[in-house]
Protein backbone atom coordinates (compact mmCIF):
# COMPACT_ATOMS: atom_id res chain seq x y z
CA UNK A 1 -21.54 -6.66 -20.19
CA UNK A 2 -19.65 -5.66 -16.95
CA UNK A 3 -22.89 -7.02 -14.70
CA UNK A 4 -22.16 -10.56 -16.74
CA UNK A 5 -18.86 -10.65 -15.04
CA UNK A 6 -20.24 -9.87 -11.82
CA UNK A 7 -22.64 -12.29 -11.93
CA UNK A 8 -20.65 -15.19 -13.03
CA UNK A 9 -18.47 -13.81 -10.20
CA UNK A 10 -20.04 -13.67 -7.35
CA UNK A 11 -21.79 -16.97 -7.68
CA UNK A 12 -18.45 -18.46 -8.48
CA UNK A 13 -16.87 -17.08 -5.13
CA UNK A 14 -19.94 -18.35 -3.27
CA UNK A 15 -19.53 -21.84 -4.62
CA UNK A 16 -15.83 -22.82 -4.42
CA UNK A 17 -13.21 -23.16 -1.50
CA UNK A 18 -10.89 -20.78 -3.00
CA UNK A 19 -12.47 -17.92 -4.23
CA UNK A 20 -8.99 -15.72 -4.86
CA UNK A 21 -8.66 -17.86 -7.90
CA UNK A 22 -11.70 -16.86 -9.65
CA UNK A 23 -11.15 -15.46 -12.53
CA UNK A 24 -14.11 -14.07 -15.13
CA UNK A 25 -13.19 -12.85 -18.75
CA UNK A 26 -15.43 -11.81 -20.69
CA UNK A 27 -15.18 -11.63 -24.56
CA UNK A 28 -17.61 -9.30 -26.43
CA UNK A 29 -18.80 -10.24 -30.17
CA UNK A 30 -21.47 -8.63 -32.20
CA UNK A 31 -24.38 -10.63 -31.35
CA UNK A 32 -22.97 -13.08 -28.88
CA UNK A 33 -20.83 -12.24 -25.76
CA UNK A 34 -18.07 -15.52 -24.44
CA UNK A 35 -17.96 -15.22 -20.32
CA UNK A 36 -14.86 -17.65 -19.50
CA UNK A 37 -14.59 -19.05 -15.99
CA UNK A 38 -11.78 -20.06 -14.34
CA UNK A 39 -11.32 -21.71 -11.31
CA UNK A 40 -8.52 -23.68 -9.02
CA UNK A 41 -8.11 -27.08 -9.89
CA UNK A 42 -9.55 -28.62 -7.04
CA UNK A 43 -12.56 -26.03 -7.39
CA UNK A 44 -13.83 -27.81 -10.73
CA UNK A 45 -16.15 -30.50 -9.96
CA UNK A 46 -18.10 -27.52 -7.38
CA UNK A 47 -18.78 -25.38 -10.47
CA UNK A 48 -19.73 -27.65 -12.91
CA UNK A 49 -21.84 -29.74 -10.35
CA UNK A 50 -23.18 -33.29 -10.26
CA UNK A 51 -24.42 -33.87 -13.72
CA UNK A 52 -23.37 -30.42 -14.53
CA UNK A 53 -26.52 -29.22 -13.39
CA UNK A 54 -24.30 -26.12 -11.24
CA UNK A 55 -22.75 -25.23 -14.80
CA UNK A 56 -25.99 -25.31 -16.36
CA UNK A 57 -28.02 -22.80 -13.83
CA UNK A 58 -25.10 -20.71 -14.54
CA UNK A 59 -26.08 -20.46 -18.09
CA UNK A 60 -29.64 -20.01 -18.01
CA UNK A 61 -28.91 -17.06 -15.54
CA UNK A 62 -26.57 -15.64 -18.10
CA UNK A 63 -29.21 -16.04 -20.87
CA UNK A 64 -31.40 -14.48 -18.71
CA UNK A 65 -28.87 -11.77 -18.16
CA UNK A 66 -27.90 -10.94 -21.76
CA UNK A 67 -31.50 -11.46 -23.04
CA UNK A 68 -32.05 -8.00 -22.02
CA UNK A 69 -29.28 -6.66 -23.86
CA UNK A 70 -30.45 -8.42 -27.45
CA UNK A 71 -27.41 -10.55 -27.05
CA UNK A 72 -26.39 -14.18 -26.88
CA UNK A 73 -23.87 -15.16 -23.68
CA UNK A 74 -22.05 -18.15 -23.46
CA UNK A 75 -20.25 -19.73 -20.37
CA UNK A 76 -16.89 -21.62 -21.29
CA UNK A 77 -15.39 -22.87 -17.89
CA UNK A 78 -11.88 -23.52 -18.69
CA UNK A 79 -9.60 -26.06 -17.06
C-alpha cells in the first residue's frame, strides 16, 4: 500500500502552495485500506477543488490503485 501513499503524495505536492506540509497516512484494514490527507490550512480549498471535483479524481485514482490489490481505499482529507 506504500505506492497509495505515493500517489496521494505526489499529486498533493503538485497541487498546493506548500507542499512541506503534506502529510499522507495510510491505515491498512482487511479488505479496505484509509489514505488520510493532510494539508496546510490555506492549501484546503486546492485539494478538494471547486465542487470537490479535485478530491473526487483523487479517489477514483485510488480505486483504481487498490483495485489491483483486491482491496477497497478510501481518501479522508482531514482539516
Amino acid at each position: 500500500m506504500e505506492d497509495l501513499k505515493e500517489i496521494v503524495s505526489f499529486i498533493a505536492k503538485a497541487l498546493v502552495d506548500d507542499p512541506d506540509e503534506v502529510e499522507v497516512e495510510v491505515i491498512e484494514g482487511e479488505k479496505t485500506v484509509i489514505v488520510e490527507l493532510s494539508v496546510a490550512p490555506t492549501d484546503l480549498g486546492k485539494v478538494i477543488g471547486k465542487d470537490g471535483r479535485t478530491a473526487r479524481a483523487l479517489r477514483t485514482l485510488l480505486a483504481a490503485t487498490s483495485a489491483k490489490q483486491a482491496k477497497r481505499a478510501v481518501l479522508e482529507i482531514l482539516e
